[in-house]
N, C-alpha and C. Protein backbone atom coordinates (compact mmCIF):
# COMPACT_ATOMS: atom_id res chain seq x y z
N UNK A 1 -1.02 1.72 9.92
CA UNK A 1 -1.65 1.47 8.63
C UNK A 1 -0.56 0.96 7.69
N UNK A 2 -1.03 -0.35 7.06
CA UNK A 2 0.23 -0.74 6.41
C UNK A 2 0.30 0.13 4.90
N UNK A 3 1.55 0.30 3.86
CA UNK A 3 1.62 1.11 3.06
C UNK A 3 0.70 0.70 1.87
N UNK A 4 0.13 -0.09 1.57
CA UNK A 4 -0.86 -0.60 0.27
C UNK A 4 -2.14 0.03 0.92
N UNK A 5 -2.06 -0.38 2.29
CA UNK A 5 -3.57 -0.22 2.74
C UNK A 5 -3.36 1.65 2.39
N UNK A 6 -2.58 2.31 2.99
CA UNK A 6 -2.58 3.65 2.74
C UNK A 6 -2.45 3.91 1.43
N UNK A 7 -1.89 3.14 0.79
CA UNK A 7 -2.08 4.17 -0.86
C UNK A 7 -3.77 3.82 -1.59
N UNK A 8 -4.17 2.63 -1.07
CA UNK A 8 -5.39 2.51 -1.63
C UNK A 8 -6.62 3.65 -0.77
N UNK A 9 -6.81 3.74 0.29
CA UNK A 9 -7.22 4.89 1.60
C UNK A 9 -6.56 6.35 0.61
N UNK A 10 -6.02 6.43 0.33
CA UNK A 10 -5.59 7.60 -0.36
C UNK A 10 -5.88 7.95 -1.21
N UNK A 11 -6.22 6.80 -2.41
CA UNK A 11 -6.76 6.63 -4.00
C UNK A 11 -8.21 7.01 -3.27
N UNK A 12 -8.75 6.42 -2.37
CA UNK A 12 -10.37 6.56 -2.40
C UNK A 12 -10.86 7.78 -2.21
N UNK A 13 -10.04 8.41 -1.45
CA UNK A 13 -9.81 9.73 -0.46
C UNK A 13 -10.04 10.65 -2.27
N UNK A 14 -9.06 10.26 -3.44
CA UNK A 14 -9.21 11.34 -4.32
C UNK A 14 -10.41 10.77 -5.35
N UNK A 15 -11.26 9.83 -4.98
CA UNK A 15 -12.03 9.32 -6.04
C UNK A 15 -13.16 9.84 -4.98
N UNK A 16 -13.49 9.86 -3.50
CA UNK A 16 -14.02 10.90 -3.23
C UNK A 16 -14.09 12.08 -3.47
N UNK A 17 -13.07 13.11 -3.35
CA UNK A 17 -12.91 14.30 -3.30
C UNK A 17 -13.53 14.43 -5.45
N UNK A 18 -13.56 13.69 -5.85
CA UNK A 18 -13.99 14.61 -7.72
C UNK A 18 -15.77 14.73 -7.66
N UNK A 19 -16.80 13.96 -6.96
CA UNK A 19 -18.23 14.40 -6.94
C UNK A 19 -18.01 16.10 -6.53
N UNK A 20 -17.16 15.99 -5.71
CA UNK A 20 -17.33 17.73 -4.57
C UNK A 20 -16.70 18.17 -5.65
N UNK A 21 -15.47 17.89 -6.21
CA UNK A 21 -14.98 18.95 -7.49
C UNK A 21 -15.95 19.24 -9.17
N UNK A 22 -16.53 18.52 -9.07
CA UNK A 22 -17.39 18.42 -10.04
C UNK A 22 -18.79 19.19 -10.21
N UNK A 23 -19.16 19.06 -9.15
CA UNK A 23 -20.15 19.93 -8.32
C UNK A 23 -20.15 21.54 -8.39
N UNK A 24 -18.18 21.39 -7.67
CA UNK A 24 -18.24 23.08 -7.27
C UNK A 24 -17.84 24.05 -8.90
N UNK A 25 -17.30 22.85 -9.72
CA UNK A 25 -17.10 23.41 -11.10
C UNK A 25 -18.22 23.47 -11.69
N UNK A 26 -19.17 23.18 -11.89
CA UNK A 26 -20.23 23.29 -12.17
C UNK A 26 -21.60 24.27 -11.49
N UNK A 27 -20.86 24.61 -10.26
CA UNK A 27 -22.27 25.71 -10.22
C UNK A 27 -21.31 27.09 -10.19
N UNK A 28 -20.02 26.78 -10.37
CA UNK A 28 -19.15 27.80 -10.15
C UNK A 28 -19.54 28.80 -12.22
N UNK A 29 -19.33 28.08 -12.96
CA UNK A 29 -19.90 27.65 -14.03
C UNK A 29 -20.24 29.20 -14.51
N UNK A 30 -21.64 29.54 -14.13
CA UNK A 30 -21.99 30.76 -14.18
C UNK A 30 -21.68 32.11 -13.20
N UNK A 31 -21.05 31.70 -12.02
CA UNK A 31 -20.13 32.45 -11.26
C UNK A 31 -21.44 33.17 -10.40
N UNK A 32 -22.29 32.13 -10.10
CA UNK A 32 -23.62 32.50 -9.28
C UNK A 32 -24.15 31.50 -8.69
N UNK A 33 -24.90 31.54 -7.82
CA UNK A 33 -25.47 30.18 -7.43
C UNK A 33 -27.34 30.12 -7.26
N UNK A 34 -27.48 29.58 -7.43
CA UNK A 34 -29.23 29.59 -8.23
C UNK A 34 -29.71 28.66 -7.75
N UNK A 35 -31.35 28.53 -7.86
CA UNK A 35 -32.20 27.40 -8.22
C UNK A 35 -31.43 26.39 -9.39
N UNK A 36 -31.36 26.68 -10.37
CA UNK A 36 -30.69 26.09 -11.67
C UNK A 36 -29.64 24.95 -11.01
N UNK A 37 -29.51 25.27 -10.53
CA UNK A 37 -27.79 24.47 -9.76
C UNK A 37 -28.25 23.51 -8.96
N UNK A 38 -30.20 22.87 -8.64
CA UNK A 38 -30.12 22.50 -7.77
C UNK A 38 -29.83 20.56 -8.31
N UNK A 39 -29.95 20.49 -9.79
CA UNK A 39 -29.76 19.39 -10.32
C UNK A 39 -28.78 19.03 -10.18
N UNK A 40 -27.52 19.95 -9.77
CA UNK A 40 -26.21 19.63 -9.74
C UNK A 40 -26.04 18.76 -8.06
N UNK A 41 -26.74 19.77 -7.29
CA UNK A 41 -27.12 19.37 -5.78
C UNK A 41 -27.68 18.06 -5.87
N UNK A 42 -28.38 17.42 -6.36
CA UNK A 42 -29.25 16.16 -6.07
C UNK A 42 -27.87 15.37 -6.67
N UNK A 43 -27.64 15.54 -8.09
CA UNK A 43 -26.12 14.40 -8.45
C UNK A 43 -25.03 14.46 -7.10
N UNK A 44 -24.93 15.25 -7.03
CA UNK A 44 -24.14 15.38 -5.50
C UNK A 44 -24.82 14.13 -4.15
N UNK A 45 -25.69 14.73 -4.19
CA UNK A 45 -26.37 14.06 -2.67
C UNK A 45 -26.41 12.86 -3.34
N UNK A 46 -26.61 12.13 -4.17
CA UNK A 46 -26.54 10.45 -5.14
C UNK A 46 -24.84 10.16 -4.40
N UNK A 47 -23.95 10.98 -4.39
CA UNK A 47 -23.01 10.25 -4.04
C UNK A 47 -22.65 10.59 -2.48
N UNK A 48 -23.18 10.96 -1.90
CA UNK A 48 -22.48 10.73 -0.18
C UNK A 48 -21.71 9.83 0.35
N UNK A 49 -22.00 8.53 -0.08
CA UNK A 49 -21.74 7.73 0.70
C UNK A 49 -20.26 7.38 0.30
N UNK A 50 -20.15 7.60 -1.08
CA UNK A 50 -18.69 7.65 -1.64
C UNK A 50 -18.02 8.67 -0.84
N UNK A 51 -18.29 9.80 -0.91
CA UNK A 51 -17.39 10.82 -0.32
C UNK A 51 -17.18 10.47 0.95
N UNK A 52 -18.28 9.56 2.22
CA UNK A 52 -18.08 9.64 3.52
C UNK A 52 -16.91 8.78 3.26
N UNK A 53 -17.35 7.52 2.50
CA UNK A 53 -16.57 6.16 2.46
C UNK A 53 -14.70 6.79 2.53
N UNK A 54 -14.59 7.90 1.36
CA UNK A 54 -13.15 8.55 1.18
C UNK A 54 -12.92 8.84 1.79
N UNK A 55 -13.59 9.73 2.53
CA UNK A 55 -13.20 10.74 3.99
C UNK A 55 -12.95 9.95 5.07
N UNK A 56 -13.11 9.16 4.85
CA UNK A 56 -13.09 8.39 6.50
C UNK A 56 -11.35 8.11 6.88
N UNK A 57 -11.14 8.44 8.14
CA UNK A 57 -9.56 8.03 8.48
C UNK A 57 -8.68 9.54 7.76
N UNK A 58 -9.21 10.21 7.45
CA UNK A 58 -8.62 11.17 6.71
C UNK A 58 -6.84 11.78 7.53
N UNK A 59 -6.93 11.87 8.67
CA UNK A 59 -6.04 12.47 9.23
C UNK A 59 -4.60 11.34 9.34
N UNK A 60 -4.99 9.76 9.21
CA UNK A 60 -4.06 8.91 9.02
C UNK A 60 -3.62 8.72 7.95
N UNK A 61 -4.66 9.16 6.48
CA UNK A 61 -3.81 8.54 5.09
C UNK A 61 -3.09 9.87 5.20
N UNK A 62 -3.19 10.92 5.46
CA UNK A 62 -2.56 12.25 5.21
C UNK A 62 -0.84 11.87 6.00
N UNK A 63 -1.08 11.51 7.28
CA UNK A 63 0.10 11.27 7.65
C UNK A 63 1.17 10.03 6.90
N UNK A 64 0.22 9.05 6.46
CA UNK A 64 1.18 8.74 5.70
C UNK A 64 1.65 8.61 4.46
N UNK A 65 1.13 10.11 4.04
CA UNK A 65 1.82 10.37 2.56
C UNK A 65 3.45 10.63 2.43
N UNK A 66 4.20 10.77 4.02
CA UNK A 66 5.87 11.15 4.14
C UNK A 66 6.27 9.43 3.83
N UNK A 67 5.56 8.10 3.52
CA UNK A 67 6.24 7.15 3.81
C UNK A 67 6.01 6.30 2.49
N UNK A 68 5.08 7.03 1.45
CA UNK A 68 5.04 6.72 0.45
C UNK A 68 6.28 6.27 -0.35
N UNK A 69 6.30 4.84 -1.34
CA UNK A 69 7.66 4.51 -1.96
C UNK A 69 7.43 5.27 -3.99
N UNK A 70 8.26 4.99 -4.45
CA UNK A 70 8.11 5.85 -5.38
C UNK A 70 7.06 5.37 -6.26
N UNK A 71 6.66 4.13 -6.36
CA UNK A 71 5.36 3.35 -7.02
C UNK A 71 4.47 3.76 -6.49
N UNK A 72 4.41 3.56 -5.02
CA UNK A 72 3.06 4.48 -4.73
C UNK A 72 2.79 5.65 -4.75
N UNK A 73 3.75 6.76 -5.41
CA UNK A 73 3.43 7.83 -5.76
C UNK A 73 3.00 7.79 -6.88
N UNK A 74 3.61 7.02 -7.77
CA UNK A 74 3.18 6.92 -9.18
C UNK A 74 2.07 6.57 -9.11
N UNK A 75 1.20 6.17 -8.01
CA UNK A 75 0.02 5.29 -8.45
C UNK A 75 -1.03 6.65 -7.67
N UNK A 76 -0.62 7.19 -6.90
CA UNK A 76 -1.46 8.18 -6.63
C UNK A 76 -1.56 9.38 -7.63
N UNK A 77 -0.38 9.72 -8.53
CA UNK A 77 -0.60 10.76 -9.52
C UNK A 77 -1.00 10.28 -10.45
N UNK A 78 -1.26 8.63 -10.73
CA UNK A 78 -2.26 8.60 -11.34
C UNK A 78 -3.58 9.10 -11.89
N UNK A 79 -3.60 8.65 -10.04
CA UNK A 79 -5.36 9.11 -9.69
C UNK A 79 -5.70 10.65 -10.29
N UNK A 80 -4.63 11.07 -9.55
CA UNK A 80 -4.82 12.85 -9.45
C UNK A 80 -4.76 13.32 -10.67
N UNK A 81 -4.26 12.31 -11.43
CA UNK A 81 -4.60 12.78 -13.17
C UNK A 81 -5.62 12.46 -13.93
N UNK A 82 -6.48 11.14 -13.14
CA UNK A 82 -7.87 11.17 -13.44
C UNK A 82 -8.88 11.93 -13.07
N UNK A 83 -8.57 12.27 -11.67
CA UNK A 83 -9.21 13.61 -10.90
C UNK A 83 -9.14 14.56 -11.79
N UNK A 84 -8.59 15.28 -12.45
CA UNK A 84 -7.90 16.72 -13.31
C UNK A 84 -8.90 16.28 -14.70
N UNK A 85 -8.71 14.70 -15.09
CA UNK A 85 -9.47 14.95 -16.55
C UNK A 85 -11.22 14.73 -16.24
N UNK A 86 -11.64 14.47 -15.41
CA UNK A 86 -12.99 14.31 -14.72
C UNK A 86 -13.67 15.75 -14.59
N UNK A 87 -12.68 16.09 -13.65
CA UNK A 87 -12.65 17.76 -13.79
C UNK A 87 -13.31 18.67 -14.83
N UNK A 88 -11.81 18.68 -15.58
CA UNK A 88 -11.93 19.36 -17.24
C UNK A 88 -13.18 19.11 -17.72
N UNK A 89 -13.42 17.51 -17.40
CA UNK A 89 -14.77 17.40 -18.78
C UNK A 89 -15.61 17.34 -18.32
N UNK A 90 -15.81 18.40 -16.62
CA UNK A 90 -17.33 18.16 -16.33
C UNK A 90 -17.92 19.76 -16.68
């Protein structure tokens, strides 16, 4: 996997992973899980195909996070800092 292709596979990987964080912060929310929560479930199931799309190859972008250059770290803690404010304000 060449290194652009992996840092972008990596970016998607965390623009997948915020529906599931968003989700679990939100039914986590009331520290119960309910009927109530199931609106949260359907916004969820609206995005699958994003999350499969991220997930996919998962065990190769992981390996090559040791070969990352220092831009492409910068460009992944980007992400992970949009992940964090997505988060917060869901």
């Amino acid at each position: 996997m060449s290194e652009a292709k992996s840092v972008k596979e990596l970016k998607e990987l965390i623009i997948a992973i915020e529906p599931v964080a968003v989700f679990v912060k939100k039914v986590a929310a009331d520290k119960k899980v309910g009927l109530d929560d199931l609106p949260y479930l359907i916004d969820l199931s609206k995005q699958l195909d994003t999350i499969a799309e991220g997930a996919q190859d998962v065990d190769q972008i992981l390996a090559e996070l040791k070969d990352l250059d220092e831009a492409e770290v910068m460009e992944v803690i980007g992400q992970l800092i949009k992940l964090a404010k997505a988060i917060k304000a869901a």
